[in-house]
C-alpha atoms as a PDB file:
ATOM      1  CA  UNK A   1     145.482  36.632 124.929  1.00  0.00           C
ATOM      2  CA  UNK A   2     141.534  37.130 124.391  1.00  0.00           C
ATOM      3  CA  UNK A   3     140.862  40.907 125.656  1.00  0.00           C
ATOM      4  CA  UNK A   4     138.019  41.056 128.103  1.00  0.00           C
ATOM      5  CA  UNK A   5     134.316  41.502 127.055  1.00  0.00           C
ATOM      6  CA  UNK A   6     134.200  45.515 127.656  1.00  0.00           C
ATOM      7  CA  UNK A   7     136.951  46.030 126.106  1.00  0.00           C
ATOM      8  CA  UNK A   8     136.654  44.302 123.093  1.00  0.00           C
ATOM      9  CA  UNK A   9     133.023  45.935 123.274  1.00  0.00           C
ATOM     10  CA  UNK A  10     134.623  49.318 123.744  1.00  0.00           C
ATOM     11  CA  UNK A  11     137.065  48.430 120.818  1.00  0.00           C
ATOM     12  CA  UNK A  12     134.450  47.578 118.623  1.00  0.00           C
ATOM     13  CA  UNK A  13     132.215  50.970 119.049  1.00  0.00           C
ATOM     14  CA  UNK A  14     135.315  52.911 118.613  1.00  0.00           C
ATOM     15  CA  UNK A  15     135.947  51.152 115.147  1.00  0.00           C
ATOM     16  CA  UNK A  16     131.918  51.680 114.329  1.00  0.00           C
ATOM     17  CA  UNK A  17     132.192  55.225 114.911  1.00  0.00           C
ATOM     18  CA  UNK A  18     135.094  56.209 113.845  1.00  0.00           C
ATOM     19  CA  UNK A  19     134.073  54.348 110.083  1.00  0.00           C
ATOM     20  CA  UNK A  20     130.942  56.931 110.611  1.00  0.00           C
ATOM     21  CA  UNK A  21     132.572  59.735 110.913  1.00  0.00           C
ATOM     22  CA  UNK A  22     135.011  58.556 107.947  1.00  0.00           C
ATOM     23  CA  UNK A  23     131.993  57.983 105.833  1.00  0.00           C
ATOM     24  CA  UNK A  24     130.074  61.489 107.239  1.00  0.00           C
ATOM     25  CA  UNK A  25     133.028  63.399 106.370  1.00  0.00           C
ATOM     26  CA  UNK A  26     133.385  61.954 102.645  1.00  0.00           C
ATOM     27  CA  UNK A  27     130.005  62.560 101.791  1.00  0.00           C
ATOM     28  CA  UNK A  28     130.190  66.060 103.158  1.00  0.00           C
ATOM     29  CA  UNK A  29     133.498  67.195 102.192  1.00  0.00           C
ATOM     30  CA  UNK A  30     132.056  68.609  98.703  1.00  0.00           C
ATOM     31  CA  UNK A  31     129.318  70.571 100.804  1.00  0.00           C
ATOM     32  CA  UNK A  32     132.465  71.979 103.110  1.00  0.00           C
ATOM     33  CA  UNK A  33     134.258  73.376  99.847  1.00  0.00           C
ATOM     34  CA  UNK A  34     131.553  74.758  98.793  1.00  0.00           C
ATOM     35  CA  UNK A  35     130.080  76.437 101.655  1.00  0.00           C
ATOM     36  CA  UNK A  36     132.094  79.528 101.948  1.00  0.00           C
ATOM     37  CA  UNK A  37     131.203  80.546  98.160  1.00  0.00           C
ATOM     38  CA  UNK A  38     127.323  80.062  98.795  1.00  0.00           C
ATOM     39  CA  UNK A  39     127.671  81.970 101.917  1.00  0.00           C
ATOM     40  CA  UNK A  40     128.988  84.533  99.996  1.00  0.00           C
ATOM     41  CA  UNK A  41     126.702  84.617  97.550  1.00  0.00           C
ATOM     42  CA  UNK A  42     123.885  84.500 100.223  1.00  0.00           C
ATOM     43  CA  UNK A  43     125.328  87.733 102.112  1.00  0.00           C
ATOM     44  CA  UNK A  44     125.921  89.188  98.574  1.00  0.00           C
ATOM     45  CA  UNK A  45     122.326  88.405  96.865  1.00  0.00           C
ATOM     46  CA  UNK A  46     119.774  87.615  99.585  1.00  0.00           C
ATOM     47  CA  UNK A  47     121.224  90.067 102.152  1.00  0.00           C
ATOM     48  CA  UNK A  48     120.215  93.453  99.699  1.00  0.00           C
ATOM     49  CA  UNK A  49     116.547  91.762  98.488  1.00  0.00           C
ATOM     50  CA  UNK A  50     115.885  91.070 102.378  1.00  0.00           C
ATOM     51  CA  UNK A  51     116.758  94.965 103.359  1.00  0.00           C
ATOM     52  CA  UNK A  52     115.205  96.512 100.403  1.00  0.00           C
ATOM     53  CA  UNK A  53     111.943  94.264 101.449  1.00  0.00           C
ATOM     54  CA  UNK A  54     112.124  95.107 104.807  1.00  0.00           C
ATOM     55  CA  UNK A  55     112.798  99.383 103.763  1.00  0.00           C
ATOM     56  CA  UNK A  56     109.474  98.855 101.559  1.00  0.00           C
ATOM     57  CA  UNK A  57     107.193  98.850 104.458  1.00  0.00           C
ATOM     58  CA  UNK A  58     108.901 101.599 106.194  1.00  0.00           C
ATOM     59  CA  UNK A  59     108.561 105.396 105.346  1.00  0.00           C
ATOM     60  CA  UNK A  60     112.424 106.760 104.592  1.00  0.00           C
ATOM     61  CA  UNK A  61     112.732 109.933 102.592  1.00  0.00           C
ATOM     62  CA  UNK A  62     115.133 112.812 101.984  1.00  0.00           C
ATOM     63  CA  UNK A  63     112.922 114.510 104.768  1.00  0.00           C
ATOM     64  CA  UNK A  64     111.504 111.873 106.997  1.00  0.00           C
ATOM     65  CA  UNK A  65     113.459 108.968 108.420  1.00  0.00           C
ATOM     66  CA  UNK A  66     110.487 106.833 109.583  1.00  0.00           C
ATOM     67  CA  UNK A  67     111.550 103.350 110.500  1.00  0.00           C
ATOM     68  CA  UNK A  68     108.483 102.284 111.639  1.00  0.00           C
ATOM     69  CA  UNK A  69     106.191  99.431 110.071  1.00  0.00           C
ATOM     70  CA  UNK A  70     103.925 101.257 107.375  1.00  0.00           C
ATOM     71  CA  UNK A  71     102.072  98.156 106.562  1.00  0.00           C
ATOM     72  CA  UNK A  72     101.511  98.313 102.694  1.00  0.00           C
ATOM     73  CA  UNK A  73     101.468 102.022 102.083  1.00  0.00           C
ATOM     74  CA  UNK A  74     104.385 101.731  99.741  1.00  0.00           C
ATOM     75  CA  UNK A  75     102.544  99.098  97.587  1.00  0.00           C
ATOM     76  CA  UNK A  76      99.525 100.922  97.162  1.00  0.00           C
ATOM     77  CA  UNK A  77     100.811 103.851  95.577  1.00  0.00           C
ATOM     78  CA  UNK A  78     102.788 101.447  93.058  1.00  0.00           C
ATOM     79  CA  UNK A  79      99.247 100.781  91.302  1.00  0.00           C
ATOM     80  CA  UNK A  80      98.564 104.671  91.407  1.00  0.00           C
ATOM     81  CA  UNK A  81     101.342 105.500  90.200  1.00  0.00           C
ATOM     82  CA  UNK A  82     100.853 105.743  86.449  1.00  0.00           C
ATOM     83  CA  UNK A  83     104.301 106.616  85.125  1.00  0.00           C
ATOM     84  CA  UNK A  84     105.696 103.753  86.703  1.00  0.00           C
ATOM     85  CA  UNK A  85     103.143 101.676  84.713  1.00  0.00           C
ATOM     86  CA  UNK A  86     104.281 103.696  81.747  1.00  0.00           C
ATOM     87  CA  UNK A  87     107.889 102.985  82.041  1.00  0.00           C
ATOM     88  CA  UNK A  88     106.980  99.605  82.763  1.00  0.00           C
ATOM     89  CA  UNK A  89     105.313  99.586  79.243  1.00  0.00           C
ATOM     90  CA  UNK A  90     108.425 101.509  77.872  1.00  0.00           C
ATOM     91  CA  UNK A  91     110.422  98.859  78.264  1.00  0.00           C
ATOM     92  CA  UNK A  92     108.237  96.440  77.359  1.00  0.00           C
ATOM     93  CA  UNK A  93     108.390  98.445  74.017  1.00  0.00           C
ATOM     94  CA  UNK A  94     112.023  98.497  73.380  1.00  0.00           C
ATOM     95  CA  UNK A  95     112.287  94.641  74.571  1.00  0.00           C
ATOM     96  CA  UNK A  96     109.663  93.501  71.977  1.00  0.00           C
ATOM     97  CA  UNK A  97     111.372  95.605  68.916  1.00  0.00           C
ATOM     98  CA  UNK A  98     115.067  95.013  69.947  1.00  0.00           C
ATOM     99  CA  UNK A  99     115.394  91.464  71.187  1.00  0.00           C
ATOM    100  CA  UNK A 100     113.611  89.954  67.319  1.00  0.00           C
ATOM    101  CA  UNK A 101     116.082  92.333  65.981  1.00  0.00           C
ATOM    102  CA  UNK A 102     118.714  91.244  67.509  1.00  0.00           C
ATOM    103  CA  UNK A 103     117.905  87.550  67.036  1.00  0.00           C
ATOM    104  CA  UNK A 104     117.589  87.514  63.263  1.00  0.00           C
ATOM    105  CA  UNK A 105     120.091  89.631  62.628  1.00  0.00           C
ATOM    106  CA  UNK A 106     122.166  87.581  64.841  1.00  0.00           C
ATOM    107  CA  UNK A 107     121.225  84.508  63.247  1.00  0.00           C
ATOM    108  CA  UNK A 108     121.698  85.928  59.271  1.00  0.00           C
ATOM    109  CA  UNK A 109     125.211  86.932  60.168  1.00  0.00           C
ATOM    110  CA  UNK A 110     126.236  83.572  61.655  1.00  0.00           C
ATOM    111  CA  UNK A 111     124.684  82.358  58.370  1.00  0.00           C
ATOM    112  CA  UNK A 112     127.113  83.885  56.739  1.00  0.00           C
ATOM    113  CA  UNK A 113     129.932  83.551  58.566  1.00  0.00           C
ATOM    114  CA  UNK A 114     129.932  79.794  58.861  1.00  0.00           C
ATOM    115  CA  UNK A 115     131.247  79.604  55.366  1.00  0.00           C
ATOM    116  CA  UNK A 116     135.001  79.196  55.481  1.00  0.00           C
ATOM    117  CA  UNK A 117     136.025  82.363  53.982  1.00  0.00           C
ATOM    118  CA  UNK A 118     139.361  84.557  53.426  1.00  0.00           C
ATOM    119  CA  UNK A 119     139.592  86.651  56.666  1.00  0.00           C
ATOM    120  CA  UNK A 120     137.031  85.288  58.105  1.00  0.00           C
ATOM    121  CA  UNK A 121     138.757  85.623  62.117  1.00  0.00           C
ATOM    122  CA  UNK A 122     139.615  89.409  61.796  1.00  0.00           C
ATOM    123  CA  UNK A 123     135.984  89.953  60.158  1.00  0.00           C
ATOM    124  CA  UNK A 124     134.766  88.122  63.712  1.00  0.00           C
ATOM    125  CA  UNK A 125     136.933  89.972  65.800  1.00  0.00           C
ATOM    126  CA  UNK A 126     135.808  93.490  64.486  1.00  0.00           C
ATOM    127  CA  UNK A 127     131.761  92.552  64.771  1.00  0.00           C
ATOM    128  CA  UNK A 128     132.229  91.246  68.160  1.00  0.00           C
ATOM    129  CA  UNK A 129     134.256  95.026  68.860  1.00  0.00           C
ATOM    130  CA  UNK A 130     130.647  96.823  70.239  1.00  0.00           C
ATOM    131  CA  UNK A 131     129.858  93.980  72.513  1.00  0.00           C
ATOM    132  CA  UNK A 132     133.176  94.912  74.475  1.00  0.00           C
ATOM    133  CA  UNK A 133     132.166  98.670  75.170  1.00  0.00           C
ATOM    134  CA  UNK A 134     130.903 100.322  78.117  1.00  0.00           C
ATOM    135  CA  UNK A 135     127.030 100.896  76.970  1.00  0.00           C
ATOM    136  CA  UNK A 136     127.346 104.499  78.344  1.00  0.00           C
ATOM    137  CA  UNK A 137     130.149 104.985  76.251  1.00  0.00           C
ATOM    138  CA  UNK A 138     127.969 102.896  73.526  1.00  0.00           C
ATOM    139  CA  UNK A 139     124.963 105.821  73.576  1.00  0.00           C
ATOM    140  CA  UNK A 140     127.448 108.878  74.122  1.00  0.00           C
ATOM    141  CA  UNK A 141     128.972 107.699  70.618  1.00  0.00           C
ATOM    142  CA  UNK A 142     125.717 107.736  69.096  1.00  0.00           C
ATOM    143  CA  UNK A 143     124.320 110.679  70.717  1.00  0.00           C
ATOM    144  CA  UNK A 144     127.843 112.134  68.594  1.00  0.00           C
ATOM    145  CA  UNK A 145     126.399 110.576  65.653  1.00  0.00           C
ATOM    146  CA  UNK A 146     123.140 111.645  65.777  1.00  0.00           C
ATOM    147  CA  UNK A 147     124.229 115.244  66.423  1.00  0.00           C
ATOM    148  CA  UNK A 148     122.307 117.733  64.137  1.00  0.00           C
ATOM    149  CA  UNK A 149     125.296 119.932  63.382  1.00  0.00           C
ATOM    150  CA  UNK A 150     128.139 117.988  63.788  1.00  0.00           C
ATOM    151  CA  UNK A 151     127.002 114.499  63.439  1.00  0.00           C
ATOM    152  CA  UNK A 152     127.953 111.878  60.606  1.00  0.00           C
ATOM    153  CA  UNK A 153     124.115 110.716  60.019  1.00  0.00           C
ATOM    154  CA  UNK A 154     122.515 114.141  59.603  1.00  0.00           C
ATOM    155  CA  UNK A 155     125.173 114.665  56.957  1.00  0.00           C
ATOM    156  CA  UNK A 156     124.904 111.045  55.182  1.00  0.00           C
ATOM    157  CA  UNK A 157     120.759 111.882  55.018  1.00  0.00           C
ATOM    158  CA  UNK A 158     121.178 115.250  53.576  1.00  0.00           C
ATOM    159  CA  UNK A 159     123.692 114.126  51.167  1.00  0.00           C
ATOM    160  CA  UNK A 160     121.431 112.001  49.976  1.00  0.00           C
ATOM    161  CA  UNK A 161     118.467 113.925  50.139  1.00  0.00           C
ATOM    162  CA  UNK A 162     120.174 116.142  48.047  1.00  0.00           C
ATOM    163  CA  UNK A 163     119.188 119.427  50.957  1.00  0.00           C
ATOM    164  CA  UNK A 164     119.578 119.900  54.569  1.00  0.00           C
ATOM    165  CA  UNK A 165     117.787 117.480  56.654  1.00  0.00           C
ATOM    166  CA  UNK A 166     117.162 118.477  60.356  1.00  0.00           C
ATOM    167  CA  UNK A 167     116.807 115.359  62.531  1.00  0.00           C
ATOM    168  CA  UNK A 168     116.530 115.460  65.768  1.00  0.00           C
ATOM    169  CA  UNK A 169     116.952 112.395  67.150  1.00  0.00           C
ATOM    170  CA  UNK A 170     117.441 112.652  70.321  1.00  0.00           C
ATOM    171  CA  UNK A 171     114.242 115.514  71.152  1.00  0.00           C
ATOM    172  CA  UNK A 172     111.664 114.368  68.168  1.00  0.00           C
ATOM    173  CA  UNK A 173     109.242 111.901  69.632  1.00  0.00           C
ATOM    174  CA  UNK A 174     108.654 110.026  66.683  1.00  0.00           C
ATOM    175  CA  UNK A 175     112.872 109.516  66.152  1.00  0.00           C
ATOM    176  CA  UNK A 176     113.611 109.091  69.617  1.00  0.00           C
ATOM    177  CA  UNK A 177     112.729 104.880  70.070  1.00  0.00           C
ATOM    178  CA  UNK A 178     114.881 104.401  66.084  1.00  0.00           C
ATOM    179  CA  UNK A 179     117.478 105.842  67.704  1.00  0.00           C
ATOM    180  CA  UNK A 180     117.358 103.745  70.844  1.00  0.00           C
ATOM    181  CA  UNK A 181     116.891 100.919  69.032  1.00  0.00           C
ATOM    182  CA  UNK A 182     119.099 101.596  66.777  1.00  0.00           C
ATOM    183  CA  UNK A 183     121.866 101.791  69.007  1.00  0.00           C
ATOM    184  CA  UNK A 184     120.928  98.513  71.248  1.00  0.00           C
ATOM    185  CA  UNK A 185     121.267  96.406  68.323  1.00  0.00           C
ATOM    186  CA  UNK A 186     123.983  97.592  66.878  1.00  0.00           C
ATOM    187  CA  UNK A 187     126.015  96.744  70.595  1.00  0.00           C
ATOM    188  CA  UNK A 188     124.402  93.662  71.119  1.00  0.00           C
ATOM    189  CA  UNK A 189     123.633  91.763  68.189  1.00  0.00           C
ATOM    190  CA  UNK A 190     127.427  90.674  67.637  1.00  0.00           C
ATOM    191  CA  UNK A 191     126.966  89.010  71.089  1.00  0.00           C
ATOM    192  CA  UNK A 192     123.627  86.931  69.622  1.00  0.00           C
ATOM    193  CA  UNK A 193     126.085  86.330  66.559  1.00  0.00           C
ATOM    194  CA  UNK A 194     128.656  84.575  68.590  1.00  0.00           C
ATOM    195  CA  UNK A 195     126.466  82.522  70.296  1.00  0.00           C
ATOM    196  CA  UNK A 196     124.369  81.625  67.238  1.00  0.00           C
ATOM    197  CA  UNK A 197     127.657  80.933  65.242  1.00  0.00           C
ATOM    198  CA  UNK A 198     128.767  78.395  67.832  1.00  0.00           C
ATOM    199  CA  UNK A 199     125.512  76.534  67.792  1.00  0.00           C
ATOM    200  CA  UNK A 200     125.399  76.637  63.962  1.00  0.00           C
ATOM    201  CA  UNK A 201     129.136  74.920  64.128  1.00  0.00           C
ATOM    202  CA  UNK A 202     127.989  72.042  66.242  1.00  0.00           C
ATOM    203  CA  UNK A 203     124.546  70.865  63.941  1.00  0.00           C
ATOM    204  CA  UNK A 204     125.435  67.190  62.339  1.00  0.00           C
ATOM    205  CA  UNK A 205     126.722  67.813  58.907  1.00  0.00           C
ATOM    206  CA  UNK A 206     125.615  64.109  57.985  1.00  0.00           C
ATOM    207  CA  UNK A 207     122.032  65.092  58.664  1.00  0.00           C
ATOM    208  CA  UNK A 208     122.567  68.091  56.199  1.00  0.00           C
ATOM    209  CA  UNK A 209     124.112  66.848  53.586  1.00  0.00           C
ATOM    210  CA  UNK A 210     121.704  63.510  53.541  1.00  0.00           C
ATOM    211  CA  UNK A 211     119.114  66.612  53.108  1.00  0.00           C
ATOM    212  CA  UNK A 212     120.973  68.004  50.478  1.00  0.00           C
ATOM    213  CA  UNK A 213     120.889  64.708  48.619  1.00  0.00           C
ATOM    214  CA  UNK A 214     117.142  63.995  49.166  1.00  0.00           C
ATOM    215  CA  UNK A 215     116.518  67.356  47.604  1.00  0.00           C
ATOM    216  CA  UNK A 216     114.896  69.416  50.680  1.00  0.00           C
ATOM    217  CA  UNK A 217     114.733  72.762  50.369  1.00  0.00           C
ATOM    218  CA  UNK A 218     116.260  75.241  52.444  1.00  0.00           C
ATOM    219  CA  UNK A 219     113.362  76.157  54.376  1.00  0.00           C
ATOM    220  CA  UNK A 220     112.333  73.029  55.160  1.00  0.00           C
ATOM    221  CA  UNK A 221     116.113  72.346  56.206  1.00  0.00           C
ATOM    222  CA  UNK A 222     115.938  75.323  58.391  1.00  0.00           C
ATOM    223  CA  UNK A 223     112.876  74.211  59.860  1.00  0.00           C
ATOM    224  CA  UNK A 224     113.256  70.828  60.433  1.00  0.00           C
ATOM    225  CA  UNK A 225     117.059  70.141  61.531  1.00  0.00           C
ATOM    226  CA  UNK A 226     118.848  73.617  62.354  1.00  0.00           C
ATOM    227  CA  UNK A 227     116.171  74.769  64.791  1.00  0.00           C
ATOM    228  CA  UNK A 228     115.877  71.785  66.493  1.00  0.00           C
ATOM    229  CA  UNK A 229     119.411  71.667  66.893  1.00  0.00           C
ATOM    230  CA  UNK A 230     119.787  75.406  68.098  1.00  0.00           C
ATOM    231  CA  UNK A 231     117.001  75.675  69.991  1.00  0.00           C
ATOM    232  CA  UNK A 232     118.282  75.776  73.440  1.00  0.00           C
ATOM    233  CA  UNK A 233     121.038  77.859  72.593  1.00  0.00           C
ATOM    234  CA  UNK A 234     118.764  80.657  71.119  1.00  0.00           C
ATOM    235  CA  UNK A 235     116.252  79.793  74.001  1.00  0.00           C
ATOM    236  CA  UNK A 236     119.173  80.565  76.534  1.00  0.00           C
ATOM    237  CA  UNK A 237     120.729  83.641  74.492  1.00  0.00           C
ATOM    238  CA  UNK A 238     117.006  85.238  74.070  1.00  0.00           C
ATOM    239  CA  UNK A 239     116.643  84.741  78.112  1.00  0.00           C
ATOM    240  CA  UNK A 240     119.968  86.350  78.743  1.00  0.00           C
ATOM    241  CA  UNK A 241     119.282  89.370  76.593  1.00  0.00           C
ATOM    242  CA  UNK A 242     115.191  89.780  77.651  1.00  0.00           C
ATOM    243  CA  UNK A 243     117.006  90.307  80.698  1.00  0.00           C
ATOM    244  CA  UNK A 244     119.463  92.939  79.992  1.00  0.00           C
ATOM    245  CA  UNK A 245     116.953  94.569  77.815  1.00  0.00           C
ATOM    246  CA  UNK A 246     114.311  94.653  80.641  1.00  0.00           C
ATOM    247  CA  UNK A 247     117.134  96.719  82.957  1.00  0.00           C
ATOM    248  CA  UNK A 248     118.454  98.758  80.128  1.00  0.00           C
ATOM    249  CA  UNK A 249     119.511 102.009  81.647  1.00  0.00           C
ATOM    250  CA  UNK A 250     122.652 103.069  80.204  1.00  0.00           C
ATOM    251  CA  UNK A 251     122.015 103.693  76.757  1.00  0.00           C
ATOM    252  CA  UNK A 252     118.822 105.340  77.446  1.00  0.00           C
ATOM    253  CA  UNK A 253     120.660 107.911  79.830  1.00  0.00           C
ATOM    254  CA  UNK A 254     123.081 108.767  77.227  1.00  0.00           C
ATOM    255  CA  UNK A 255     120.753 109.200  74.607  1.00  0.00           C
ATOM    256  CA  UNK A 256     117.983 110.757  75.758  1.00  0.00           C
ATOM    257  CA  UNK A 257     117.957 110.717  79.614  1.00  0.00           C
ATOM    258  CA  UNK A 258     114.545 109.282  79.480  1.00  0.00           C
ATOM    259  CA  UNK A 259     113.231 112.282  77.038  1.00  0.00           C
ATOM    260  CA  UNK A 260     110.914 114.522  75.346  1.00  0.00           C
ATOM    261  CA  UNK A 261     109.818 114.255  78.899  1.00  0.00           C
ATOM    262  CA  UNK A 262     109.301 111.106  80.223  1.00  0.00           C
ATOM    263  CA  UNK A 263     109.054 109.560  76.878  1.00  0.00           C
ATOM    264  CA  UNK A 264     111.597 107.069  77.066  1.00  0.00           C
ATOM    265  CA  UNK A 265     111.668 106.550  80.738  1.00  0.00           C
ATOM    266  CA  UNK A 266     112.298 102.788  81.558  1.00  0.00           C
ATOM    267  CA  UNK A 267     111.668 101.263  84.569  1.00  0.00           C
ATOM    268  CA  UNK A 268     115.470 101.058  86.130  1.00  0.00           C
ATOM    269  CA  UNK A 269     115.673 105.035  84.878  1.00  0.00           C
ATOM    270  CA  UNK A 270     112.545 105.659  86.676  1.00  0.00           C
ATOM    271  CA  UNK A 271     113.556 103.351  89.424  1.00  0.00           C
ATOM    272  CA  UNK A 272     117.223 105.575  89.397  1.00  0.00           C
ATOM    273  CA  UNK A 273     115.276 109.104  89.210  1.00  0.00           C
ATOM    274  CA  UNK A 274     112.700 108.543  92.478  1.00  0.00           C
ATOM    275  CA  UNK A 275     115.879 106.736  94.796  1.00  0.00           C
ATOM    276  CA  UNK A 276     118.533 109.353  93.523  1.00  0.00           C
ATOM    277  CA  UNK A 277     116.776 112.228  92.678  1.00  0.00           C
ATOM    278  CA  UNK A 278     113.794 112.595  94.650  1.00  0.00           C
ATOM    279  CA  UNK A 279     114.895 110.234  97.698  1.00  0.00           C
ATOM    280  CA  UNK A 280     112.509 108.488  98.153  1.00  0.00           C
ATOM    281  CA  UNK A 281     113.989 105.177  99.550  1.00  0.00           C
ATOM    282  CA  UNK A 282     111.372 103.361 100.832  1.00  0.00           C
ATOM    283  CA  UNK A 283     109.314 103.757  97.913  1.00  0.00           C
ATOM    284  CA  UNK A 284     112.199 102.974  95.599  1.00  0.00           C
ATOM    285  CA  UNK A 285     112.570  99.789  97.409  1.00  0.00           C
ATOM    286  CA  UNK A 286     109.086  98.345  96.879  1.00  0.00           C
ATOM    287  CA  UNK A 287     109.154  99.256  93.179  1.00  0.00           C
ATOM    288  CA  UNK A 288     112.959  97.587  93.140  1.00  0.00           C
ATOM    289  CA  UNK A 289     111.048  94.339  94.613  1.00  0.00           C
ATOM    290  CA  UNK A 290     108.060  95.032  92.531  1.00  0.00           C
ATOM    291  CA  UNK A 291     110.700  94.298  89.044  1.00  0.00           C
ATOM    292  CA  UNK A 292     112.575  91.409  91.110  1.00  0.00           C
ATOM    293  CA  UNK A 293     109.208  89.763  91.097  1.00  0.00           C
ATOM    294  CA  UNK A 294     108.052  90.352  87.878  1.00  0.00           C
ATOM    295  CA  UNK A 295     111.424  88.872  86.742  1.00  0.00           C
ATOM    296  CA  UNK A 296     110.935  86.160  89.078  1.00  0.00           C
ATOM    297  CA  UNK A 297     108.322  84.980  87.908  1.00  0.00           C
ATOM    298  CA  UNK A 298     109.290  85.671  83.852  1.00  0.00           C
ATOM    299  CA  UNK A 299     112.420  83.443  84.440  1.00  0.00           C
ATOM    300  CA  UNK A 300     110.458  80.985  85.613  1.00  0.00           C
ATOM    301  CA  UNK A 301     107.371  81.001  82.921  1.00  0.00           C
ATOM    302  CA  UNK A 302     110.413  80.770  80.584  1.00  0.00           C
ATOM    303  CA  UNK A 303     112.805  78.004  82.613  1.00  0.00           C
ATOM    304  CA  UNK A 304     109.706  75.659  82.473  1.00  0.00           C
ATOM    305  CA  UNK A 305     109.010  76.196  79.219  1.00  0.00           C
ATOM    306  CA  UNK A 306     111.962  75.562  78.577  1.00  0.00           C
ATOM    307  CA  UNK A 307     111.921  71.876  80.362  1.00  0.00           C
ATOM    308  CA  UNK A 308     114.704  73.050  82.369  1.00  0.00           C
ATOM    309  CA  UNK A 309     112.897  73.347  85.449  1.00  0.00           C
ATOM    310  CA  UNK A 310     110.380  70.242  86.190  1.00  0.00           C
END
């Protein structure tokens, strides 16, 4: 029996919609699992840059709880303020010496452990060992080391010097950045070495040995197929540690606490010493979003250069 027009018309829109919503929800479903994590990740990330913004154009001290719109009070005194510049330029330093350092070494010991060799796992497993330590626990051991009296390094130098040899590593000016440095690589080149090793494993053998038998030299091996082939591996691994290096705090604290002075003051101890020591939140948060944008915009220089980001 044929149904009547309306209801075959009321039929029909209920099939139409229904195969709508069936289609809406498919397309969305992946957007529905996902939600909950990026709202998370929202309230986690965006929620403490929006608050630290909006406590930058306030005026809250240890003293003074001033809530009240400063316009850009807080941002002026950033360019006045020369030892943030300085710390600023700190970091630069240890960033330019430590990250090169860190990348060739890296790259020489995945050299030459990419060579089937007897032991070669346990020799891995104990140069990987520094990556896995706490880096405050990283600088107290070398502050230990590079203790005057007690300290293994002061005693290797003299020994060899053939006399006492007073170093103070730790207060001397021109010894303080060695020892910094010194102790950044020696945590975190194994992790350069891992990631370097794995890239080396995965470059096409045929292409080396075919330049093997045409007679190229290593160099021009090196050059010509291994960087290539590694490049955005040491491209990401350099971005990664720029990154820690540019907030290195840790070491620094338990090496030198920023001393002779403010000598090795970095920008996150500087950052630490005016919100924890001195108070002074609202100017803490505009230098905080003063390095968020200066990262910003680093990550980005370097994500484009990269021809990761169009």
């Amino acid at each position: 029996m044929a149904l009547p027009f309306s209801r075959l018309h009321d039929a029909m829109s209920t099939d139409t919609y229904g195969h709508r919503l069936s289609v809406f929800s498919d397309r969305n479903f992946k957007y529905l699992m996902v939600a909950p994590g990026i709202l998370i990740l929202l309230l986690v990330g965006i929620f403490p840059l929006i608050y630290s913004l909006v406590v930058s154009f306030q005026n809250i001290t240890m003293t003074d709880v001033d809530t009240s719109f400063q316009g850009l009070l807080n941002y002026k005194q950033l360019f006045r303020d020369a030892r943030l510049w300085q710390a600023l330029g700190h970091t630069a330093l240890i960033t330019a010496i430590a990250l090169p350092l860190e990348l060739v070494l890296g790259f020489l010991l995945a050299q030459l452990f990419l060579e089937r060799m007897p032991g070669r796992q346990i020799f891995v497993a104990l140069l990987v060992l520094p990556t896995v330590l706490s880096p405050i626990v990283a600088g107290a051991t070398w502050r230990l080391m590079f203790d005057v009296r007690f300290g293994p390094i002061g005693q290797i130098v003299s020994y060899f010097a053939g006399e006492p040899v007073t170093l103070l590593w730790t207060v001397n000016p021109s010894l303080v950045y060695p020892a910094i440095i010194i102790c950044e690589v020696w945590q975190w080149t194994p992790f350069m070495f891992l990631l370097l090793l794995a890239a080396l494993s995965n470059v096409d053998q045929s292409q080396l040995e075919a330049a093997e038998l045409d007679g190229a030299s290593y160099w021009r091996v090196l050059r010509q197929i291994i960087m290539p082939a590694i490049k955005p591996v040491v491209a990401i691994a350099v971005l990664i540690r720029g990154l820690d290096l540019f907030r290195i705090f840790d070491i620094i604290w338990a090496l030198t606490e920023g001393g002779p002075g403010s000598m090795t003051e970095t920008i996150s101890l500087y950052t630490y010493v005016i919100g924890f020591t001195q108070f002074d939140t609202s100017y803490t948060a505009a230098v905080a979003f003063l390095v968020v944008a200066l990262l910003s915009v680093i990550v980005t220089l370097v994500l484009r250069r990269m021809e990761l980001v169009k």
